[in-house]
C-alpha atoms as a PDB file:
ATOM      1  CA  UNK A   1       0.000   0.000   0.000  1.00  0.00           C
ATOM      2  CA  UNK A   2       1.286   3.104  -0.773  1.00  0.00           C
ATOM      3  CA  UNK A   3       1.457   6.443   1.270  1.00  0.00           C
ATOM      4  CA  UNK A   4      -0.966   8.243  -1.011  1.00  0.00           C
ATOM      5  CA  UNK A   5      -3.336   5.529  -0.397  1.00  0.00           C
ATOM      6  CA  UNK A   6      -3.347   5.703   3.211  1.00  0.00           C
ATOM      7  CA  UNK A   7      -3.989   9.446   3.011  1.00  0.00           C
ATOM      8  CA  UNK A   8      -6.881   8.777   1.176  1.00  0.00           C
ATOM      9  CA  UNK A   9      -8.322   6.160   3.477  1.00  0.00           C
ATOM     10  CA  UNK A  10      -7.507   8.754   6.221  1.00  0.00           C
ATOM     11  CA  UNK A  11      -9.153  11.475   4.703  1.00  0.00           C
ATOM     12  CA  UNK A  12     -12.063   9.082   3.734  1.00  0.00           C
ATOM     13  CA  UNK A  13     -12.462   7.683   7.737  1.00  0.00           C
ATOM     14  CA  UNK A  14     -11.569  10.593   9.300  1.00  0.00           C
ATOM     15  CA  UNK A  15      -8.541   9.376  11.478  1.00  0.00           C
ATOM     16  CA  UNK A  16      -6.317  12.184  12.824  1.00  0.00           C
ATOM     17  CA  UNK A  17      -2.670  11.938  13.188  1.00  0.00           C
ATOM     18  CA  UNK A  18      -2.603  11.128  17.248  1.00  0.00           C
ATOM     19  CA  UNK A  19      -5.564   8.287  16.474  1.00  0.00           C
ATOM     20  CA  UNK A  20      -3.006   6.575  13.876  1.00  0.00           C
ATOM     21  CA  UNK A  21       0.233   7.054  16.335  1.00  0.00           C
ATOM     22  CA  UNK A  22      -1.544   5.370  19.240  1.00  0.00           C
ATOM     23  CA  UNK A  23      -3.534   2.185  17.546  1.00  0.00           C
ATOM     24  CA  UNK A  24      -0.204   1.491  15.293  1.00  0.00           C
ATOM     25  CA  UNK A  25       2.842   2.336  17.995  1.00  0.00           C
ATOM     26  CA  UNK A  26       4.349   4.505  15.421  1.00  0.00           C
ATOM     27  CA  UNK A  27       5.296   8.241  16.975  1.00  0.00           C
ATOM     28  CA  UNK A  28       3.377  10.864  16.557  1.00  0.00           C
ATOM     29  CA  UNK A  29       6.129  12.818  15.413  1.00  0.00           C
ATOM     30  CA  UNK A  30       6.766   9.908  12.633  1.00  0.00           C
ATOM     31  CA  UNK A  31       3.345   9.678  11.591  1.00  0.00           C
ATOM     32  CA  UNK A  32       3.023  13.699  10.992  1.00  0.00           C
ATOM     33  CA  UNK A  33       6.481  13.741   8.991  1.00  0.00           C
ATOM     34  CA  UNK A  34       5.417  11.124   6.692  1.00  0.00           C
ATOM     35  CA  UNK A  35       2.282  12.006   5.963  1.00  0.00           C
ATOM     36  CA  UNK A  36       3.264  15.584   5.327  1.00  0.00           C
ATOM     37  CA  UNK A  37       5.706  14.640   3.226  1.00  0.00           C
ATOM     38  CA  UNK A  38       8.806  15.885   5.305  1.00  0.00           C
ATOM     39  CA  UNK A  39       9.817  11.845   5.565  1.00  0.00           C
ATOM     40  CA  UNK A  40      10.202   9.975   1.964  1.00  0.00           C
ATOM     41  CA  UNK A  41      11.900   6.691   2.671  1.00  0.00           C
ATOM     42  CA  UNK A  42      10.259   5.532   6.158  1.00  0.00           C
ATOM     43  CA  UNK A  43      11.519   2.281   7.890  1.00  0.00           C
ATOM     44  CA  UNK A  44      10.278  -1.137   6.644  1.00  0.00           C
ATOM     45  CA  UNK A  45       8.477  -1.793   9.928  1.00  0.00           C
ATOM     46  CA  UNK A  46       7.102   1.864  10.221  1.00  0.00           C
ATOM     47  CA  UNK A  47       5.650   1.623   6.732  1.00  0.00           C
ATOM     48  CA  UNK A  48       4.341  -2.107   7.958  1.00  0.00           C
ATOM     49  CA  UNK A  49       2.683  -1.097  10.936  1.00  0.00           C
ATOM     50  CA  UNK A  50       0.681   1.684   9.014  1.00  0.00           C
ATOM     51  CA  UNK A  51      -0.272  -0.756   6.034  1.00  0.00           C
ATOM     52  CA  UNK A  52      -1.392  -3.367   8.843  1.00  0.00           C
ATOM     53  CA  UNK A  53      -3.426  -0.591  10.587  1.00  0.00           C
ATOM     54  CA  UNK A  54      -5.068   1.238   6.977  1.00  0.00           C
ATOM     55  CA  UNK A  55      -5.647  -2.173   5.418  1.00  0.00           C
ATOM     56  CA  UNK A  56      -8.163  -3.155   8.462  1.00  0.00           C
ATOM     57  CA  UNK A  57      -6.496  -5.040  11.050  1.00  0.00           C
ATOM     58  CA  UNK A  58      -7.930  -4.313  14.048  1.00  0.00           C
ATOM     59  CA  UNK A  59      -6.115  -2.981  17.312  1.00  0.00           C
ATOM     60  CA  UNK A  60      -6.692  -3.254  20.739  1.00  0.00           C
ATOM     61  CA  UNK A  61      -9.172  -0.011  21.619  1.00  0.00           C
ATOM     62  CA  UNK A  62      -9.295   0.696  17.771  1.00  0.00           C
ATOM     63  CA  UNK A  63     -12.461   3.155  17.036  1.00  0.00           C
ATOM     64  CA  UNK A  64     -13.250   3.782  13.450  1.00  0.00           C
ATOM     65  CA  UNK A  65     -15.335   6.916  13.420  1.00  0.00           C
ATOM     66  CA  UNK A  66     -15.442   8.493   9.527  1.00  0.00           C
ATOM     67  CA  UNK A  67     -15.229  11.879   9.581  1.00  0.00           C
ATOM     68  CA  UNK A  68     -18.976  11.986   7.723  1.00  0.00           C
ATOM     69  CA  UNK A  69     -20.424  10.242  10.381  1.00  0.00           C
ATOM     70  CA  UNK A  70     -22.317  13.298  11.756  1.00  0.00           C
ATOM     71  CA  UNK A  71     -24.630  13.829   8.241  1.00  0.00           C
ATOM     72  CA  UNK A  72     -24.443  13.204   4.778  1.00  0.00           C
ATOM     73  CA  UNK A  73     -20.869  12.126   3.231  1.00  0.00           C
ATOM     74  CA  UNK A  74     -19.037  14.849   1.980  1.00  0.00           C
ATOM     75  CA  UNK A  75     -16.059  14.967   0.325  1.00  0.00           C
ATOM     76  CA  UNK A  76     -13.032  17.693   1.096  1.00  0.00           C
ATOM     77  CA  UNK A  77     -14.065  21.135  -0.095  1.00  0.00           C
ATOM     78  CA  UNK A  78     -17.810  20.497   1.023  1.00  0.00           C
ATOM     79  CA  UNK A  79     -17.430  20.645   4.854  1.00  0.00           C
ATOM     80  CA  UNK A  80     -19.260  23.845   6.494  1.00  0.00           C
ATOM     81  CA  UNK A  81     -19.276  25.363   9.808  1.00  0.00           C
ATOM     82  CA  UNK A  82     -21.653  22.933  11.135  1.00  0.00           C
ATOM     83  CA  UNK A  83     -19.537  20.035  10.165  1.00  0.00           C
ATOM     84  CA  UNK A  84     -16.367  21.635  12.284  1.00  0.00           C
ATOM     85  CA  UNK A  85     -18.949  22.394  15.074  1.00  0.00           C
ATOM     86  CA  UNK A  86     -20.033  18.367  15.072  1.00  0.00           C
ATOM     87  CA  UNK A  87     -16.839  17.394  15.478  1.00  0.00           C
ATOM     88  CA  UNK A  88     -15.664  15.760  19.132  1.00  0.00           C
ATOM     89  CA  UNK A  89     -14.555  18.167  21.511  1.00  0.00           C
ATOM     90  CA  UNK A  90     -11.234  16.229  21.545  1.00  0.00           C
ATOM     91  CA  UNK A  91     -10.309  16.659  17.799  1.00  0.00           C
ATOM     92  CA  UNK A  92      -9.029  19.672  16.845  1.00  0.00           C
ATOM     93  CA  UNK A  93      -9.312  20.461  13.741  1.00  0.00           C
ATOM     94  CA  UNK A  94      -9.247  23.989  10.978  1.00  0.00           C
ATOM     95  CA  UNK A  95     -11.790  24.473   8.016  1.00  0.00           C
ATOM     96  CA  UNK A  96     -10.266  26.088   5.779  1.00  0.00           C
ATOM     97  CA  UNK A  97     -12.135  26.921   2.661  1.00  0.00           C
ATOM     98  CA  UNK A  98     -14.702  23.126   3.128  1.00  0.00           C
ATOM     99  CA  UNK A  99     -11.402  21.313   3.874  1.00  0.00           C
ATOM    100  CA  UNK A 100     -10.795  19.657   7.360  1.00  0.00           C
ATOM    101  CA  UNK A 101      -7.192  19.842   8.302  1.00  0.00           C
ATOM    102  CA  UNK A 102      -6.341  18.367  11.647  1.00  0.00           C
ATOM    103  CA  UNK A 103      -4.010  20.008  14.196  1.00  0.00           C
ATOM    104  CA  UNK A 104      -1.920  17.623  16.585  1.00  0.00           C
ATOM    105  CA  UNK A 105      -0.879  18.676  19.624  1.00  0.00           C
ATOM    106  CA  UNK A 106       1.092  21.232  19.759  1.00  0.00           C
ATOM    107  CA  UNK A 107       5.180  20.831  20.820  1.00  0.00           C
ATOM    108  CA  UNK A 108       6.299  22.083  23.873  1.00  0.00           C
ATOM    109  CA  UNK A 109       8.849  24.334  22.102  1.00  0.00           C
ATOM    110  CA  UNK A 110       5.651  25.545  20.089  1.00  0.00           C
ATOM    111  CA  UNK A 111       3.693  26.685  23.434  1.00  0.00           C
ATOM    112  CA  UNK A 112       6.450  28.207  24.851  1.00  0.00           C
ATOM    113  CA  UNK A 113       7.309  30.659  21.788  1.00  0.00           C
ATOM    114  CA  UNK A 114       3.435  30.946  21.794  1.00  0.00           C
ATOM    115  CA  UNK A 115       3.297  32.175  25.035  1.00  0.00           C
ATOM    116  CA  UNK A 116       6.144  34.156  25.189  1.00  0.00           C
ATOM    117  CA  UNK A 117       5.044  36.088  22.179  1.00  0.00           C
ATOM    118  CA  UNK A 118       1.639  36.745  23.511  1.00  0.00           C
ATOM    119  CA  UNK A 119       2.931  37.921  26.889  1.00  0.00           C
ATOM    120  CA  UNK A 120       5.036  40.314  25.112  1.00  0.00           C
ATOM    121  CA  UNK A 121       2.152  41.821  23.135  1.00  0.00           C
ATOM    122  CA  UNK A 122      -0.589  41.580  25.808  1.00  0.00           C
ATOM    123  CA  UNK A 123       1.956  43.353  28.658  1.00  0.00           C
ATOM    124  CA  UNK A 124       2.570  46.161  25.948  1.00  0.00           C
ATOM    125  CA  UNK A 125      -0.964  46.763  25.115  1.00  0.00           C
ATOM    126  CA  UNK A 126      -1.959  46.404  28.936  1.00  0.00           C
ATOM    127  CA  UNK A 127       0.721  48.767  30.218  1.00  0.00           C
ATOM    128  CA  UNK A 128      -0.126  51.022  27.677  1.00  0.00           C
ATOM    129  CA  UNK A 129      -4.301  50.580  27.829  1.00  0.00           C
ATOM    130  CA  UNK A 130      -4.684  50.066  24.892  1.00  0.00           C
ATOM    131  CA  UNK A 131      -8.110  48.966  23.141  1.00  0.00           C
ATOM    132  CA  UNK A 132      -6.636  46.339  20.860  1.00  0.00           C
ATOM    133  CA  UNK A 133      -7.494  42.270  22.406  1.00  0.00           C
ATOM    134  CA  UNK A 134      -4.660  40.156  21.778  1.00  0.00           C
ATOM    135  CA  UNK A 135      -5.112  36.292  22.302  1.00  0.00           C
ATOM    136  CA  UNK A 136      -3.432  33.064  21.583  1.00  0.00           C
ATOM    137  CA  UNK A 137      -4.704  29.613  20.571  1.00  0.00           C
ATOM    138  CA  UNK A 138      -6.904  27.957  20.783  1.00  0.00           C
ATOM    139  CA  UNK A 139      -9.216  30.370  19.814  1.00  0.00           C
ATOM    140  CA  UNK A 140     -11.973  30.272  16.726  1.00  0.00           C
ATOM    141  CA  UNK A 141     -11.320  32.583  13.623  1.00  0.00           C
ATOM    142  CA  UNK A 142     -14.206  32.679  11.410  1.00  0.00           C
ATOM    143  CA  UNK A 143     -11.869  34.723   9.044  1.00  0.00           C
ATOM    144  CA  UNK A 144     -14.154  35.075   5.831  1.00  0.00           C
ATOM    145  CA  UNK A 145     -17.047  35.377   7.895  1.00  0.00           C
ATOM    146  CA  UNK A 146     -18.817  32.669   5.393  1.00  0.00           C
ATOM    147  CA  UNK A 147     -19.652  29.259   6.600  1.00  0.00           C
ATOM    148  CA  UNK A 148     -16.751  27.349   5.100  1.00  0.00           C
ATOM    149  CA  UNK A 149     -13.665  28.663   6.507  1.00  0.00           C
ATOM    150  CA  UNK A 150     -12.605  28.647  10.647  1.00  0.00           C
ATOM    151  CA  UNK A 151      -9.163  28.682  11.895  1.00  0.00           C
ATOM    152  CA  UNK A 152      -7.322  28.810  15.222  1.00  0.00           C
ATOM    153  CA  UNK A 153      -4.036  31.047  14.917  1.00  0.00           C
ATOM    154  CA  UNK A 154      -1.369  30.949  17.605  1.00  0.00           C
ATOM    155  CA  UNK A 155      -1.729  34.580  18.478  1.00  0.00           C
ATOM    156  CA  UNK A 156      -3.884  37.118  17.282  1.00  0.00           C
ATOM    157  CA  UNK A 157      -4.646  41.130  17.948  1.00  0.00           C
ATOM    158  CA  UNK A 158      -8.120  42.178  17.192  1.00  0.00           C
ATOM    159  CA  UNK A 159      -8.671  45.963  16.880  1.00  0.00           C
ATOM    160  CA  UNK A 160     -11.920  46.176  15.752  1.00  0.00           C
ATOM    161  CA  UNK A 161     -14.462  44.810  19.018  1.00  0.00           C
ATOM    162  CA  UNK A 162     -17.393  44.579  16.876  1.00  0.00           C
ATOM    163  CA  UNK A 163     -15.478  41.382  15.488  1.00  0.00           C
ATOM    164  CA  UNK A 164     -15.686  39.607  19.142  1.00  0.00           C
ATOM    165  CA  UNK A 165     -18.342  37.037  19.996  1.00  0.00           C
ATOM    166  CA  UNK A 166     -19.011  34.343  22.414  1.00  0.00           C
ATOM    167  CA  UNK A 167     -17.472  32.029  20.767  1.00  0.00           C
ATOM    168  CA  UNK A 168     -14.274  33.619  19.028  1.00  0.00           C
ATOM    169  CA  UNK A 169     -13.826  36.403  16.156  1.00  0.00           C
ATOM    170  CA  UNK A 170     -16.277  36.944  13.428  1.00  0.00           C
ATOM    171  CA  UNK A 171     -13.553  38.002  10.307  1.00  0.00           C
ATOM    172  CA  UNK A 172      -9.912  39.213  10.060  1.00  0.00           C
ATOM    173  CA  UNK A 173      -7.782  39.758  13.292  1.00  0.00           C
ATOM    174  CA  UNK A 174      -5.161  42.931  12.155  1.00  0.00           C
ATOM    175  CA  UNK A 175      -2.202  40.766  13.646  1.00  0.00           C
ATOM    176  CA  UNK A 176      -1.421  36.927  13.581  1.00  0.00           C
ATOM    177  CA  UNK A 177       1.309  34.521  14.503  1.00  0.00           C
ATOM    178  CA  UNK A 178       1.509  30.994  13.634  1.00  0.00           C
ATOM    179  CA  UNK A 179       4.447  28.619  14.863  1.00  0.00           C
ATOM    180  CA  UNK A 180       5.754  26.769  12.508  1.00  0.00           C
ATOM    181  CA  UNK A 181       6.133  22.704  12.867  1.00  0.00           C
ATOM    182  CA  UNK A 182       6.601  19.756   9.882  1.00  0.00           C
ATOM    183  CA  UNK A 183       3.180  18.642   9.744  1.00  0.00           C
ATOM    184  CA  UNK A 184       1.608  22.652   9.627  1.00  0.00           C
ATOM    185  CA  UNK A 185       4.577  24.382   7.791  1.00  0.00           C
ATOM    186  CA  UNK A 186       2.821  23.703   4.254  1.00  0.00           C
ATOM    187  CA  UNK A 187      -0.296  25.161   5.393  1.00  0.00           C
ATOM    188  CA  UNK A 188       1.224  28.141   7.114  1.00  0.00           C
ATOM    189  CA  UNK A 189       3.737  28.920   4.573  1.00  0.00           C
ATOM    190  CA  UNK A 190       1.184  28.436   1.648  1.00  0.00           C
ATOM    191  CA  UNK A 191      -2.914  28.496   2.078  1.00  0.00           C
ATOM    192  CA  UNK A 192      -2.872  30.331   5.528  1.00  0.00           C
ATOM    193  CA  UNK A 193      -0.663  33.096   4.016  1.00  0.00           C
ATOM    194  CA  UNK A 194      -3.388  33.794   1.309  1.00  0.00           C
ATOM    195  CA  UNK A 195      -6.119  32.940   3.146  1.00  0.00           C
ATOM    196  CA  UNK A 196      -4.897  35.840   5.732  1.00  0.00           C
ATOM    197  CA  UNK A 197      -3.772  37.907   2.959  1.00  0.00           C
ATOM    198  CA  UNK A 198      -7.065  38.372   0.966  1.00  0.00           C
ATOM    199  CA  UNK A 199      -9.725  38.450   4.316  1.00  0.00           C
ATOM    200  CA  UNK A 200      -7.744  41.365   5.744  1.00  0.00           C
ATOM    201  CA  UNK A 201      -4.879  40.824   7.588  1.00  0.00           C
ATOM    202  CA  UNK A 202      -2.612  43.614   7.811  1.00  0.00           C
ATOM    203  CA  UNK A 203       0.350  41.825   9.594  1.00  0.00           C
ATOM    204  CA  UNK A 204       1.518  38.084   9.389  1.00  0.00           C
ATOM    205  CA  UNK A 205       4.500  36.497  11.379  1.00  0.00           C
ATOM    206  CA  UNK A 206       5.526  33.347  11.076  1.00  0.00           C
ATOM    207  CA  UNK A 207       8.266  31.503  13.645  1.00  0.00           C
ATOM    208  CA  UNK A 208      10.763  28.404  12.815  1.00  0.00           C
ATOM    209  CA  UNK A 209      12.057  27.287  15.261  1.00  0.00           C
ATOM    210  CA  UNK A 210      13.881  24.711  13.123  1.00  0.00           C
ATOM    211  CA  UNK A 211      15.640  27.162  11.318  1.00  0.00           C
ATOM    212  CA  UNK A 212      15.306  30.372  13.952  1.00  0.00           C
ATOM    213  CA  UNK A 213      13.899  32.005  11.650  1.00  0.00           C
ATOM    214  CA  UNK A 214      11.473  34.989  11.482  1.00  0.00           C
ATOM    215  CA  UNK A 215       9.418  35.828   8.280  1.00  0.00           C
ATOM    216  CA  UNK A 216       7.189  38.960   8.585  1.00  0.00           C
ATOM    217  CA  UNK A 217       4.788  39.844   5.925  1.00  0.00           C
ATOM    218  CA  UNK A 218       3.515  43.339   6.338  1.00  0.00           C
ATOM    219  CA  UNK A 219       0.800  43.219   3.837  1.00  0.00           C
ATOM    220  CA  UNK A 220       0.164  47.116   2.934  1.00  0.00           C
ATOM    221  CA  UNK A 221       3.733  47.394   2.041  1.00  0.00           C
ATOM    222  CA  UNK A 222       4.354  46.670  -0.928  1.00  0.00           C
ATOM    223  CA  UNK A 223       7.641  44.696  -0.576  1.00  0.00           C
ATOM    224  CA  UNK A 224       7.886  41.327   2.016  1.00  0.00           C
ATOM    225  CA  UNK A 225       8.500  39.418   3.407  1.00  0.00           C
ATOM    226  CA  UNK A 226      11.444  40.404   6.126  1.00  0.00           C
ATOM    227  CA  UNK A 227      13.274  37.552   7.078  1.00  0.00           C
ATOM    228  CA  UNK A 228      15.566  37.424   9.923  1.00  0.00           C
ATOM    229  CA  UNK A 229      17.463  35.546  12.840  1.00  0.00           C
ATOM    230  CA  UNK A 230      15.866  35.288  16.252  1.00  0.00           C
ATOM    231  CA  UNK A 231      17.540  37.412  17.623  1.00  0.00           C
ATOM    232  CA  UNK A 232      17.268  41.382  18.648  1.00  0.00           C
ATOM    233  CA  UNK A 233      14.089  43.213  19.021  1.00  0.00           C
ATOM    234  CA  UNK A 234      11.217  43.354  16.401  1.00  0.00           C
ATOM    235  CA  UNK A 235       8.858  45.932  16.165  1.00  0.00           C
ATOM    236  CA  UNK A 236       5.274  44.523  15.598  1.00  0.00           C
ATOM    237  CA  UNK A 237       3.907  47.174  12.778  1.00  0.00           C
ATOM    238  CA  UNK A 238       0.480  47.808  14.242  1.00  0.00           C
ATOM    239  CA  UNK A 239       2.492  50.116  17.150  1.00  0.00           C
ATOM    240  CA  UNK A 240       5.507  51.568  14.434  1.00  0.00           C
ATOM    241  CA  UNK A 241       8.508  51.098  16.414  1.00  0.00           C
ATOM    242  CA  UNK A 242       6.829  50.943  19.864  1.00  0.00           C
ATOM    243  CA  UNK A 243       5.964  47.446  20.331  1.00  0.00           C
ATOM    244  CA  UNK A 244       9.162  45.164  20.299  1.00  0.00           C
ATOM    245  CA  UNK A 245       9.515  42.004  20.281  1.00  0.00           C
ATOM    246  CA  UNK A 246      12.517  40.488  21.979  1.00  0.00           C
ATOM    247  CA  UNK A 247      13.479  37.787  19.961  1.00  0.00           C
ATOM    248  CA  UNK A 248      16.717  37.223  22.388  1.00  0.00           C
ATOM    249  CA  UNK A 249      14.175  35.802  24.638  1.00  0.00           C
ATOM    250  CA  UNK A 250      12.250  33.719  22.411  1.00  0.00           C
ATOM    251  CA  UNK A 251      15.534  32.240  21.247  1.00  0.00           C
ATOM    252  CA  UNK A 252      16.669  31.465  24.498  1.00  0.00           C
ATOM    253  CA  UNK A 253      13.886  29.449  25.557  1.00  0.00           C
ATOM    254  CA  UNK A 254      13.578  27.005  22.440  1.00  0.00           C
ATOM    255  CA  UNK A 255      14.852  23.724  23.937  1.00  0.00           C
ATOM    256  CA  UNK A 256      17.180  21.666  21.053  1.00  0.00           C
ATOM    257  CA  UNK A 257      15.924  17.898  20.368  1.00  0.00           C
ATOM    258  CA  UNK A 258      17.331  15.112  18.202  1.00  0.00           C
ATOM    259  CA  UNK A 259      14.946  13.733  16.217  1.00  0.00           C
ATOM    260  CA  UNK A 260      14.074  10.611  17.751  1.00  0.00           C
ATOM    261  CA  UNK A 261      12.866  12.801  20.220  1.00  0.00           C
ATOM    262  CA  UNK A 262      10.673  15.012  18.317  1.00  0.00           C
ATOM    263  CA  UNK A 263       9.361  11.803  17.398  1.00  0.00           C
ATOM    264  CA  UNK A 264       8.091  10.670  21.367  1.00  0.00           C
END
């Protein structure tokens, strides 16, 4: 069985990426790199535990619960609102455009830059009382405000209060940050970039912490992205050279794994 054929079984059933690492034994880590792409070659028995699992052996605990289960099937593209909303409370998942895209958990090194980021912002903008709202994940975007499009960005500033509900934001936030990892850099890098692009977005930061990398797209200039090392201060454009970021500190707190253990 090939790779592309378990994708489509797991798009077809529904399975996220933490179901498939604990009914086969294979990491999380492993299962996310290889079905992202980042792996080509996997081991013999990695590939053999995933063809066992996709071609219907059954595991102890195994639950099979198809992604369509909650209404009529639907293929990727047709999902709404209401799908994401029927959804267990334990699978987190974005819509993006009718397409489910699950979201494992998060890293540890991606929570702390998270974090660390949003305390920056939100002790600026307290100090300073401002009116802008800044949050972090996990937190519902409903960024076209149509029914076929919901995200959760790591951290956010909304501006504009009208756009806060009960339940999250109703259309563009004016700041975002995603962390990047190997089984959401695609998405970040590519779809979430225009997707914040055209519904508003007037500032867009991305974080490697692979690389240590920053990559700021500024999206009423006309030239970006600025691309630099973590390290220095950063001024987040919304407050012109008042609000910055000390990357120093997010450096310093990224903790360095091999990759067996970004694997566990």
């Amino acid at each position: 069985m090939t790779i592309q054929e378990m994708k489509e079984i797991k798009r077809q059933k529904g399975y996220s990426y933490a179901q498939i690492a604990e009914l086969t034994g294979v990491p999380l880590g492993t299962v996310q790199k290889i079905f992202s792409g980042e792996t080509q070659s996997p081991r013999y028995d990695t590939l053999l535990a995933l063809e066992r699992f996709f071609e219907g052996e059954t595991y102890p605990g195994m639950v099979c619960e198809p992604a369509t289960v909650y209404g009529a099937e639907k293929q990727q593209g047709e999902y709404t609102i209401e799908d994401y909303y029927a959804l267990p409370d334990e699978r987190r998942v974005e819509l993006i455009d009718g397409v489910i895209y699950d979201m494992p958990a998060p890293s540890f090194n991606h929570q702390r830059i998270g974090g660390e980021i949003y305390r920056q912002i939100a002790n600026y903008i307290h100090g300073n009382k401002g009116k802008c709202i800044p949050m972090m994940s996990p937190v519902d975007v409903r960024l076209d405000c149509d029914n076929k499009t919901m995200v959760q960005p790591d951290v956010l500033i909304v501006c504009d209060l009208d756009k806060v509900r009960r339940w999250g934001v109703m259309g563009a936030p004016d700041f975002v940050l995603e962390v990047l990892s190997p089984s959401t850099k695609r998405k970040d890098c590519i779809k979430k970039l225009e997707k914040y692009r055209e519904a508003g977005v007037k500032e867009y930061w991305m974080i490697d912490p692979y690389k240590r990398k920053l990559i700021i797209y500024r999206f009423e200039e006309e030239i970006y992205p600025d691309v630099c090392g973590l390290e220095g201060k950063v001024p987040v454009g919304l407050y012109g050279n008042n609000l910055l970021i000390d990357l120093d500190i997010v450096s310093s707190i990224i903790m360095d794994y091999d990759e067996e253990e970004e694997d566990e």
